[in-house]
C-alpha atoms as a PDB file:
ATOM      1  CA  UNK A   1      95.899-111.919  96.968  1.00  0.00           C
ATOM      2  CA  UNK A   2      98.988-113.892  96.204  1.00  0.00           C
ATOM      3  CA  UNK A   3     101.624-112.780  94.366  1.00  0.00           C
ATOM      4  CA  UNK A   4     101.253-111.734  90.875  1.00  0.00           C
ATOM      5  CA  UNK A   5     102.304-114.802  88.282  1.00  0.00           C
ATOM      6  CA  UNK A   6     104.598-112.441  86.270  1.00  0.00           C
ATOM      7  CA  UNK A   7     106.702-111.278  88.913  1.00  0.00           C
ATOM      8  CA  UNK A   8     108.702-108.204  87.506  1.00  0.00           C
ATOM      9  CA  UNK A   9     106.885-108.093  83.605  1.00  0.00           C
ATOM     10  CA  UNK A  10     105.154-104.407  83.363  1.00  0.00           C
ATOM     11  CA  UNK A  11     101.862-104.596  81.492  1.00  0.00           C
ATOM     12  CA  UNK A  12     103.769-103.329  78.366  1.00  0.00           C
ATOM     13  CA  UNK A  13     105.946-106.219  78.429  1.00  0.00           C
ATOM     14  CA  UNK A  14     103.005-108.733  78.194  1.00  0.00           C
ATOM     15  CA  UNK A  15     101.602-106.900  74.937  1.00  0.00           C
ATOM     16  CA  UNK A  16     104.970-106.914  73.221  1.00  0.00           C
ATOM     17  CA  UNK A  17     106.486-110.708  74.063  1.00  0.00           C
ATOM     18  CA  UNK A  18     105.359-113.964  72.449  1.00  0.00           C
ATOM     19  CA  UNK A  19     101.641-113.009  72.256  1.00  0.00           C
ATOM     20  CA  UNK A  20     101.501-109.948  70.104  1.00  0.00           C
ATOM     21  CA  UNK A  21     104.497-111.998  67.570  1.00  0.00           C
ATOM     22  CA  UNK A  22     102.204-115.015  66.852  1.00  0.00           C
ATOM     23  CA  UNK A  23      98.549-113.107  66.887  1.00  0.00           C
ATOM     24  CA  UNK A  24      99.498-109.792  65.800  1.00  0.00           C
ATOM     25  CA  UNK A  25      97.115-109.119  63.807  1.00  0.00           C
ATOM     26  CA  UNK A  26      94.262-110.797  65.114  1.00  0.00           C
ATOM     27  CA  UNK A  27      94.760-109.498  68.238  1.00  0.00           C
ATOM     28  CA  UNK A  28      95.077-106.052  67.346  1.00  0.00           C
ATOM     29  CA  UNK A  29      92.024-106.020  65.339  1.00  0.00           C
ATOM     30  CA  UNK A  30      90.119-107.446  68.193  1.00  0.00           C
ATOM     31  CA  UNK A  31      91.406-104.321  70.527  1.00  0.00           C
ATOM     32  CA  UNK A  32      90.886-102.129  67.754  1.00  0.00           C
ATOM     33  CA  UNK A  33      86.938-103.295  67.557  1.00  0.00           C
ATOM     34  CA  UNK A  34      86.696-103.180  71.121  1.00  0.00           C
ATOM     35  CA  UNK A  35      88.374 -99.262  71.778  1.00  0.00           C
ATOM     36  CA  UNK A  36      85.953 -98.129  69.104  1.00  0.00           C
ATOM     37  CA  UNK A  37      83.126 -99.704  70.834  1.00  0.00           C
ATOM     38  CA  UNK A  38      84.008 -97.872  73.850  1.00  0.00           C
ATOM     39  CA  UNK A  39      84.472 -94.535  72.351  1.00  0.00           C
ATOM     40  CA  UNK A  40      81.233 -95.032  70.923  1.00  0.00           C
ATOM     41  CA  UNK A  41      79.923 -95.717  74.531  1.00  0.00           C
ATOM     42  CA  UNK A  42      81.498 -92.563  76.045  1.00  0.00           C
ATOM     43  CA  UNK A  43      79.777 -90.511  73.115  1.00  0.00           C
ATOM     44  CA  UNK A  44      76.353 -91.816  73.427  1.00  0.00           C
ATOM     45  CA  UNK A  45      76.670 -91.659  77.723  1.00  0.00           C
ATOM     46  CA  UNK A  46      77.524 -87.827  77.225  1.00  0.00           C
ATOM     47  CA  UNK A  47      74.548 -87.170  74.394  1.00  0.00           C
ATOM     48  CA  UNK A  48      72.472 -89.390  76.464  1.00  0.00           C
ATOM     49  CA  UNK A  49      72.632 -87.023  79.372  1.00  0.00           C
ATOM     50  CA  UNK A  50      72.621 -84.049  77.617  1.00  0.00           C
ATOM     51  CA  UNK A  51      69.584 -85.412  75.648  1.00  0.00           C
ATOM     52  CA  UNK A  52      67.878 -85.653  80.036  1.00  0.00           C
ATOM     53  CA  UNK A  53      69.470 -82.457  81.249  1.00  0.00           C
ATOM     54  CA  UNK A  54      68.540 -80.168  78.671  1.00  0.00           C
ATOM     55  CA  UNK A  55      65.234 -81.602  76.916  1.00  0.00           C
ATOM     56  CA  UNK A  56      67.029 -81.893  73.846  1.00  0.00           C
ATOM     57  CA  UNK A  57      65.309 -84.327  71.983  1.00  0.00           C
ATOM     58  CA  UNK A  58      67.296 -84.505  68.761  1.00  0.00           C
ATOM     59  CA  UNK A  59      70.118 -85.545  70.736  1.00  0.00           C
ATOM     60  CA  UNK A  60      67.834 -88.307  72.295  1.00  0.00           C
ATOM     61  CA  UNK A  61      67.066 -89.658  69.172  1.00  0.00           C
ATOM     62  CA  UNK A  62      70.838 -89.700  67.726  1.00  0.00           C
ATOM     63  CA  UNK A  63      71.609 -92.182  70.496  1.00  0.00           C
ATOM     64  CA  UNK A  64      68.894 -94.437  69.935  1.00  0.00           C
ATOM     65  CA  UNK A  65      70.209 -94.450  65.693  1.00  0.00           C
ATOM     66  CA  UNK A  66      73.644 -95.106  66.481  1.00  0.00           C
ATOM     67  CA  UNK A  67      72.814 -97.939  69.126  1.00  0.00           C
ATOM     68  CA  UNK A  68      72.985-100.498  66.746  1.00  0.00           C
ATOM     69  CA  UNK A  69      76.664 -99.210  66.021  1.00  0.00           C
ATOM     70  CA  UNK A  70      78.021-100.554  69.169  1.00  0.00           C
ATOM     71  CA  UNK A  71      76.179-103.590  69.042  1.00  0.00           C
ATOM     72  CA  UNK A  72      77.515-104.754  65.571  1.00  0.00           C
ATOM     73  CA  UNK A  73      80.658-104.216  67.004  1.00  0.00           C
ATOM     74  CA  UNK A  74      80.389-106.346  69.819  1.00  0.00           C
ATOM     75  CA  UNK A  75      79.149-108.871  66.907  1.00  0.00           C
ATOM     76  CA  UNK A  76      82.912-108.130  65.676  1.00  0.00           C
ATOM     77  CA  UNK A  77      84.279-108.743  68.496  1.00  0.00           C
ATOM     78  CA  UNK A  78      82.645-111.816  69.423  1.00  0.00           C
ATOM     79  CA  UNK A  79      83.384-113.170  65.922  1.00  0.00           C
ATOM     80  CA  UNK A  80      86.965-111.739  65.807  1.00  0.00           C
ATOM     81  CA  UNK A  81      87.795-113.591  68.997  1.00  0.00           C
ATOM     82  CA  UNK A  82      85.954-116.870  67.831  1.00  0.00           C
ATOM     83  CA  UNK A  83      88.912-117.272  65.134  1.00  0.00           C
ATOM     84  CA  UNK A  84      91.498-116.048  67.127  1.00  0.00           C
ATOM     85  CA  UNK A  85      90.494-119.332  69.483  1.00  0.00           C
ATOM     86  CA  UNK A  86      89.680-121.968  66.736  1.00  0.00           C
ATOM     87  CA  UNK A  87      92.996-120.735  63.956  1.00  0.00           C
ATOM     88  CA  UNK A  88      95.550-120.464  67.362  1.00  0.00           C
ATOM     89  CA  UNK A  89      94.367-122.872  70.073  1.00  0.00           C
ATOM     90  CA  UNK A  90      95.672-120.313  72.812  1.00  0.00           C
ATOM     91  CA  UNK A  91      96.843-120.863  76.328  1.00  0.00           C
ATOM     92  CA  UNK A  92      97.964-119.311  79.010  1.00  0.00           C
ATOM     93  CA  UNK A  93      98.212-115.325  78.776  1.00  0.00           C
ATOM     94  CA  UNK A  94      97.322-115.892  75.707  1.00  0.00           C
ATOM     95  CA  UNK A  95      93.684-117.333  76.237  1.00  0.00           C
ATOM     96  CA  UNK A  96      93.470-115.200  78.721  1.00  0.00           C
ATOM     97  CA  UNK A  97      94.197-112.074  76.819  1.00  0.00           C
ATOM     98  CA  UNK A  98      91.319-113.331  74.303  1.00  0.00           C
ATOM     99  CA  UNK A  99      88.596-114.069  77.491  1.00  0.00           C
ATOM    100  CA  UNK A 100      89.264-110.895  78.782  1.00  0.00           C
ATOM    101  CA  UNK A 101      88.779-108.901  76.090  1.00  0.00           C
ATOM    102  CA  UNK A 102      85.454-110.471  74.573  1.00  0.00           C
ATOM    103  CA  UNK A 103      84.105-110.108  78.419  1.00  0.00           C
ATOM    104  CA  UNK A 104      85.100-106.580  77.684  1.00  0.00           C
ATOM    105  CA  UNK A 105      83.123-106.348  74.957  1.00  0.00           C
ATOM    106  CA  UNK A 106      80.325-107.710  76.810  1.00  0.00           C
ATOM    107  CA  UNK A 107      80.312-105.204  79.464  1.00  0.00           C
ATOM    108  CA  UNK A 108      80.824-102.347  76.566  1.00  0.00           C
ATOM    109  CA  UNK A 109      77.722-103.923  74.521  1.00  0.00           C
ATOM    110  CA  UNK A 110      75.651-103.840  78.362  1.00  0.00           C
ATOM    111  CA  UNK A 111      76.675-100.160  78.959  1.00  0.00           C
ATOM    112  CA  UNK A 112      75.626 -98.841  75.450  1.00  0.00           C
ATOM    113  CA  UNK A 113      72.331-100.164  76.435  1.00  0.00           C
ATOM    114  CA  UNK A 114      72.379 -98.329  79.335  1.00  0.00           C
ATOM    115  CA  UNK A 115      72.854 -94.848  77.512  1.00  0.00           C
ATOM    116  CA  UNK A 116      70.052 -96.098  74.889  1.00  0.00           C
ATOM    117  CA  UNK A 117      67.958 -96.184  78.137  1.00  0.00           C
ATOM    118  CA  UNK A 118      68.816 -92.928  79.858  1.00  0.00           C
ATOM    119  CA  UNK A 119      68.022 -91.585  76.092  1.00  0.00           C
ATOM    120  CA  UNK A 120      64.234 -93.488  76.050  1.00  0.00           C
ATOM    121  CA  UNK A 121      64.099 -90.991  79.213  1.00  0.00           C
ATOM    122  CA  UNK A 122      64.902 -87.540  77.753  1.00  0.00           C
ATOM    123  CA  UNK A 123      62.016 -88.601  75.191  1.00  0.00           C
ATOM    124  CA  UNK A 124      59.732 -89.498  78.140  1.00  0.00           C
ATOM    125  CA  UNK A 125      60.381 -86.377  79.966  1.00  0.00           C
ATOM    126  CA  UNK A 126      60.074 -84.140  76.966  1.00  0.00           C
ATOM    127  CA  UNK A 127      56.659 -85.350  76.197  1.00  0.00           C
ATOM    128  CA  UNK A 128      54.184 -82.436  76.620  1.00  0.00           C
ATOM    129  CA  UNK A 129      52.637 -82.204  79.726  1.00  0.00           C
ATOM    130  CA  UNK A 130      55.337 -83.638  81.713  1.00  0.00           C
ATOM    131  CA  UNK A 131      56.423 -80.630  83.626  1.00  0.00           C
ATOM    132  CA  UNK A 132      58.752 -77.689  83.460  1.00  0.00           C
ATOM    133  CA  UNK A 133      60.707 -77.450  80.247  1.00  0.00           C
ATOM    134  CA  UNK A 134      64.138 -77.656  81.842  1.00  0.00           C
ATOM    135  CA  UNK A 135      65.912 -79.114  85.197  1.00  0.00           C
ATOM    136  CA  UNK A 136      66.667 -77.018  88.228  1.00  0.00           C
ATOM    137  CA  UNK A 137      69.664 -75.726  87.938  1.00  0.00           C
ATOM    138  CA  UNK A 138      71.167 -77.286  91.066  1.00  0.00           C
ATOM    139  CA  UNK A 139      69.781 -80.416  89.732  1.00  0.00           C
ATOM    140  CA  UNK A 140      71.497 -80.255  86.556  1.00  0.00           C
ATOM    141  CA  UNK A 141      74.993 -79.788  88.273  1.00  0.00           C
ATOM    142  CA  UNK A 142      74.481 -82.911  90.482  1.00  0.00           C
ATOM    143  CA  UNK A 143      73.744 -84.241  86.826  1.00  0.00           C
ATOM    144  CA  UNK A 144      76.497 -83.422  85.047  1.00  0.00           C
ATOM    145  CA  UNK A 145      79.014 -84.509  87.767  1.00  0.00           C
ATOM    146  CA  UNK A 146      77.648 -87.912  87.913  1.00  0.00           C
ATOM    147  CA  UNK A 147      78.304 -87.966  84.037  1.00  0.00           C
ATOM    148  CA  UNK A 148      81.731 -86.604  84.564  1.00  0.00           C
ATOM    149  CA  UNK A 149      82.706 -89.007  87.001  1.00  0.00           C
ATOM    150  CA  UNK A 150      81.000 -92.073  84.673  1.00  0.00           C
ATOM    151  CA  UNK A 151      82.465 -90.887  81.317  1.00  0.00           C
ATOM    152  CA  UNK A 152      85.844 -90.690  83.224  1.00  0.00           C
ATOM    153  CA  UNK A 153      86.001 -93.615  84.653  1.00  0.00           C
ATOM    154  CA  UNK A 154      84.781 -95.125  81.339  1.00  0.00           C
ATOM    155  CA  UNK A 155      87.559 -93.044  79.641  1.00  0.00           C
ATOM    156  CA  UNK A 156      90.379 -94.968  81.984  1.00  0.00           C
ATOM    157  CA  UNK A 157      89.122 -98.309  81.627  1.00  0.00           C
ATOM    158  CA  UNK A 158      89.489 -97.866  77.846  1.00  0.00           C
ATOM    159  CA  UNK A 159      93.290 -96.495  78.654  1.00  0.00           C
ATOM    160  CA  UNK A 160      93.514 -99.464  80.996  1.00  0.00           C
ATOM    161  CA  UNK A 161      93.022-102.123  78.095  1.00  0.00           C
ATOM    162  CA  UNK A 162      95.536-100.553  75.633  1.00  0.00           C
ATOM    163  CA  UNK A 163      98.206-102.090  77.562  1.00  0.00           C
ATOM    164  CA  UNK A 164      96.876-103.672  80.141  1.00  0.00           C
ATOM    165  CA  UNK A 165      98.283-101.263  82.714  1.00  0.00           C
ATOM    166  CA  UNK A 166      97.211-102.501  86.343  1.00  0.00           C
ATOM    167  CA  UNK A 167      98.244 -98.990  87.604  1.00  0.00           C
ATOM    168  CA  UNK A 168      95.510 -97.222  85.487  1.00  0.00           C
ATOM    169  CA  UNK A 169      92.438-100.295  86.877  1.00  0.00           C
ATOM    170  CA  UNK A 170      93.749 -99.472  90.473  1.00  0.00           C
ATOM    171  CA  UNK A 171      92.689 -95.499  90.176  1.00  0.00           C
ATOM    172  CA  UNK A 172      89.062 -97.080  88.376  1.00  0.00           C
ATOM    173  CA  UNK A 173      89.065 -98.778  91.489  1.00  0.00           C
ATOM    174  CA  UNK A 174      90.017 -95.948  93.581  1.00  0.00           C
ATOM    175  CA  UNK A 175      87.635 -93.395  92.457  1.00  0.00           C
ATOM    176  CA  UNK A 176      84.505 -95.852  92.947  1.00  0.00           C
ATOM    177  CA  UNK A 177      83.633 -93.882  96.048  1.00  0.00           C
ATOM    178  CA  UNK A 178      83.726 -90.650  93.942  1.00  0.00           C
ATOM    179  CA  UNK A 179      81.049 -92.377  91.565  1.00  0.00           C
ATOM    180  CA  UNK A 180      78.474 -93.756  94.557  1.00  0.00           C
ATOM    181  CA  UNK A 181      78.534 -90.356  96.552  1.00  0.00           C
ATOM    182  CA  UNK A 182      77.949 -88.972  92.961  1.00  0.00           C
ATOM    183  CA  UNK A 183      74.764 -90.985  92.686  1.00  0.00           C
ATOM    184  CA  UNK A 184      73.676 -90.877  96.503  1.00  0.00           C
ATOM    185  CA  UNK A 185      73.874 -87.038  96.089  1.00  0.00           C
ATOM    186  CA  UNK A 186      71.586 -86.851  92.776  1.00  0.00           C
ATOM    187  CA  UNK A 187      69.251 -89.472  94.415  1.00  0.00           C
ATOM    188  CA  UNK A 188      68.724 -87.599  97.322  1.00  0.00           C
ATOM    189  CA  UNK A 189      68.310 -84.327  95.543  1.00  0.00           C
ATOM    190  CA  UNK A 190      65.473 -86.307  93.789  1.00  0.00           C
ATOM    191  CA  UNK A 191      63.664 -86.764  97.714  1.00  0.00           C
ATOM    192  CA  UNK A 192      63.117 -83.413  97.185  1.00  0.00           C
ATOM    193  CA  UNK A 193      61.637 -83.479  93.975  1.00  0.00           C
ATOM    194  CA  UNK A 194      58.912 -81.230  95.074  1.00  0.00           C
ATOM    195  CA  UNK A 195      61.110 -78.035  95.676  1.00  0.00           C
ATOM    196  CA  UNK A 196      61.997 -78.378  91.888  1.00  0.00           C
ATOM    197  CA  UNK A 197      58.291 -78.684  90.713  1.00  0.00           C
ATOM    198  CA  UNK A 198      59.318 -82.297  89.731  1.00  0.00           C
ATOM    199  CA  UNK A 199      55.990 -84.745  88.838  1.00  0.00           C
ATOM    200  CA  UNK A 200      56.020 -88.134  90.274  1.00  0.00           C
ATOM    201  CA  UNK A 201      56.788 -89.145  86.167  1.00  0.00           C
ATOM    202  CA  UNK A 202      59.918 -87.001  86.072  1.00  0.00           C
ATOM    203  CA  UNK A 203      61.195 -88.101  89.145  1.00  0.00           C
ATOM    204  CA  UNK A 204      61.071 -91.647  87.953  1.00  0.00           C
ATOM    205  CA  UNK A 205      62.333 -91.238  84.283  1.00  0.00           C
ATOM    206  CA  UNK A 206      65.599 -89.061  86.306  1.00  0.00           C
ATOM    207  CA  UNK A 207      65.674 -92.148  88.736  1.00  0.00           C
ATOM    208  CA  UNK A 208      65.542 -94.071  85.975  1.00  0.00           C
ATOM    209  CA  UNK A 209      68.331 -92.158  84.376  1.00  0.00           C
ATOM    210  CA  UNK A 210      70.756 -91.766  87.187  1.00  0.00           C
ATOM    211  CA  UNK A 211      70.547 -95.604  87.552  1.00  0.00           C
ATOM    212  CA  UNK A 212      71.650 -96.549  84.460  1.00  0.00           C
ATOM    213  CA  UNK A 213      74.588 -93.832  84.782  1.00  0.00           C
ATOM    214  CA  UNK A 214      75.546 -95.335  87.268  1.00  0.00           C
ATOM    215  CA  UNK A 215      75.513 -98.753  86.146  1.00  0.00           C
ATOM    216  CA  UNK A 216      77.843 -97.214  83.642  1.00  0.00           C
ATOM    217  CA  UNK A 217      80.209 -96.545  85.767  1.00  0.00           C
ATOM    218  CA  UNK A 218      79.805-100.451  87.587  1.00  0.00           C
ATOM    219  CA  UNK A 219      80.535-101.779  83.816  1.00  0.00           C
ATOM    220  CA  UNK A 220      83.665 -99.436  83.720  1.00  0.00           C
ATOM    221  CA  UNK A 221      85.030-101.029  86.981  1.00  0.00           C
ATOM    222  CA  UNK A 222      84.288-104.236  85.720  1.00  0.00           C
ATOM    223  CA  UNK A 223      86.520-103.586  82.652  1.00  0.00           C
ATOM    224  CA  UNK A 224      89.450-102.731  85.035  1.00  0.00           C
ATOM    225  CA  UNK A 225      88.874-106.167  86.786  1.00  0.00           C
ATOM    226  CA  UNK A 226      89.496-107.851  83.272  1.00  0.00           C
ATOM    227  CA  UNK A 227      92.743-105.834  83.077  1.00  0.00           C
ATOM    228  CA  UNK A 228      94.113-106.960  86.055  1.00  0.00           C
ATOM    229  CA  UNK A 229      93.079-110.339  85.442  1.00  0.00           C
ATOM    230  CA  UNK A 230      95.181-110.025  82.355  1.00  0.00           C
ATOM    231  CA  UNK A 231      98.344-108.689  83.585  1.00  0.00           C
ATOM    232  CA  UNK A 232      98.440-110.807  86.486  1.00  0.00           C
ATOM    233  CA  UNK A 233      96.276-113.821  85.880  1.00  0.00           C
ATOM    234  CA  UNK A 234      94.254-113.184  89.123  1.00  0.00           C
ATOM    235  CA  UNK A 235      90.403-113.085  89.273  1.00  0.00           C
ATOM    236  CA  UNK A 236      89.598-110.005  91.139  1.00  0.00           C
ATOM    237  CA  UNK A 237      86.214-109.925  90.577  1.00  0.00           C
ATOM    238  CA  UNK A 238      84.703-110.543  94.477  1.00  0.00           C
ATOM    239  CA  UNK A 239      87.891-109.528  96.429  1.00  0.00           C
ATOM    240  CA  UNK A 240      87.345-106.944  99.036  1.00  0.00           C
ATOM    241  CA  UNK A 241      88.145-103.877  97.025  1.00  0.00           C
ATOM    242  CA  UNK A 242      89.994-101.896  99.736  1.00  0.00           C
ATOM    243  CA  UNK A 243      92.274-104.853 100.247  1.00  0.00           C
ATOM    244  CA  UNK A 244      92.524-105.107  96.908  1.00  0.00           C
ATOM    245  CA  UNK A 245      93.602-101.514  95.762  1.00  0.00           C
ATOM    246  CA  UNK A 246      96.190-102.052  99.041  1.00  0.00           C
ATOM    247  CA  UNK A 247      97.519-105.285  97.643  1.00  0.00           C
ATOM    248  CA  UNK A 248      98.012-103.887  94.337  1.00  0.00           C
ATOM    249  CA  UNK A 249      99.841-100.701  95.278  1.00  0.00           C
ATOM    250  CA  UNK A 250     102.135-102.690  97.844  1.00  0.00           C
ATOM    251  CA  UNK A 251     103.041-104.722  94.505  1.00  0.00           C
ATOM    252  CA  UNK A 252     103.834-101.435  93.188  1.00  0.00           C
ATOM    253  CA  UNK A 253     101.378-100.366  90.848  1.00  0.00           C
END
């Protein structure tokens, strides 16, 4: 990784030069839209897997109502950084500011689908007939720390883009290995799906589930990529991420 091309400029400082003086306003609103969107997400992951873990299907059903909620946002966005582009002509941080943030939105607008899915699931699995009313407990607590470990990661990424703070994507980074032994340890309670008097349906709708967590938690890394690509106007994206998070915390962050 060469050496970043603001040598000495915090994250802070590239949110309150020329940029946020000639697009103030547009390019607030277009954070704004975006932070809400990922609220939203963080909400419907954690009803989402409530909606699986506990059979509640009213909660199932209040994520699939508000889905359209995040997706009209990322219609905001999109059209929100559409002006931006055409009434300013960016370049530079500028344009990159703008790109980064609607590819944001993107990956906000992919992981609300994914919480719409795990949500299709809880009303799969509480169909009658399709086994015991609740999860084993064990299986529940493998669960819920998957969803702790998504919604928190989520939760930084969204702290990350507020000011673009490189030090806040290098812990996302970081805590990736926390989030795939999180999901290797619910998928291989699920190999023993037969101790918890699972059906070969439940065990795919949970698969099914736990997936699309954990996908979650890919789109939240992929948000901390943006923010570094910001602040330091280096694509990250297919770097080795072990030489990356080294790179970046030699540089100080």
């Amino acid at each position: 990784m060469t050496e970043p091309s603001h040598p000495g400029k915090t994250p802070a400082d590239l949110t309150a030069g020329h940029t946020v003086r000639r697009y103030d306003r547009e390019l607030a609103k277009l954070r704004g839209i975006i932070l809400t969107m990922g609220d939203h997400v963080v909400e419907q992951t954690r009803a989402a897997v409530a909606a699986v873990v506990e059979r509640e299907e009213t909660q199932a059903f209040r994520v699939l109502d508000r889905e359209p909620q995040v997706d009209y946002l990322s219609l905001d966005a999109d059209e929100e950084a559409f002006r931006v582009i055409i009434r300013h002509q960016p370049t530079a941080v500028d344009l990159r500011i703008v790109l980064a943030l609607s590819k944001i939105a993107a990956e906000l607008e992919r992981a609300g689908d994914k919480a719409a899915r795990i949500a299709r699931q809880a009303l799969e699995l509480a169909q009658p007939g399709r086994g015991a009313d609740l999860l084993a407990e064990d299986l529940q607590v493998v669960f819920r720390i998957l969803d702790d470990e998504v919604c928190c990661m989520l939760e930084r990424s969204l702290h990350a883009v507020r000011d673009f703070d490189v030090a806040q994507a290098v812990e996302i980074f970081e805590s990736e290995p926390e989030l795939q032994d999180a999901a290797a340890s619910l998928r291989q309670r699920f190999c023993q799906g037969s101790q918890d008097g699972l059906i070969p349906h439940q065990s795919v709708c949970l698969l099914t589930s736990a997936h699309a967590l954990e996908r979650i938690g890919n789109h939240a890394s992929n948000i901390a990529e943006q923010v570094v690509y910001v602040a330091l106007g280096q694509d990250v994206r297919y770097r080795n991420r072990e030489i990356l998070i080294e790179t970046l915390r030699h540089h100080g962050y």
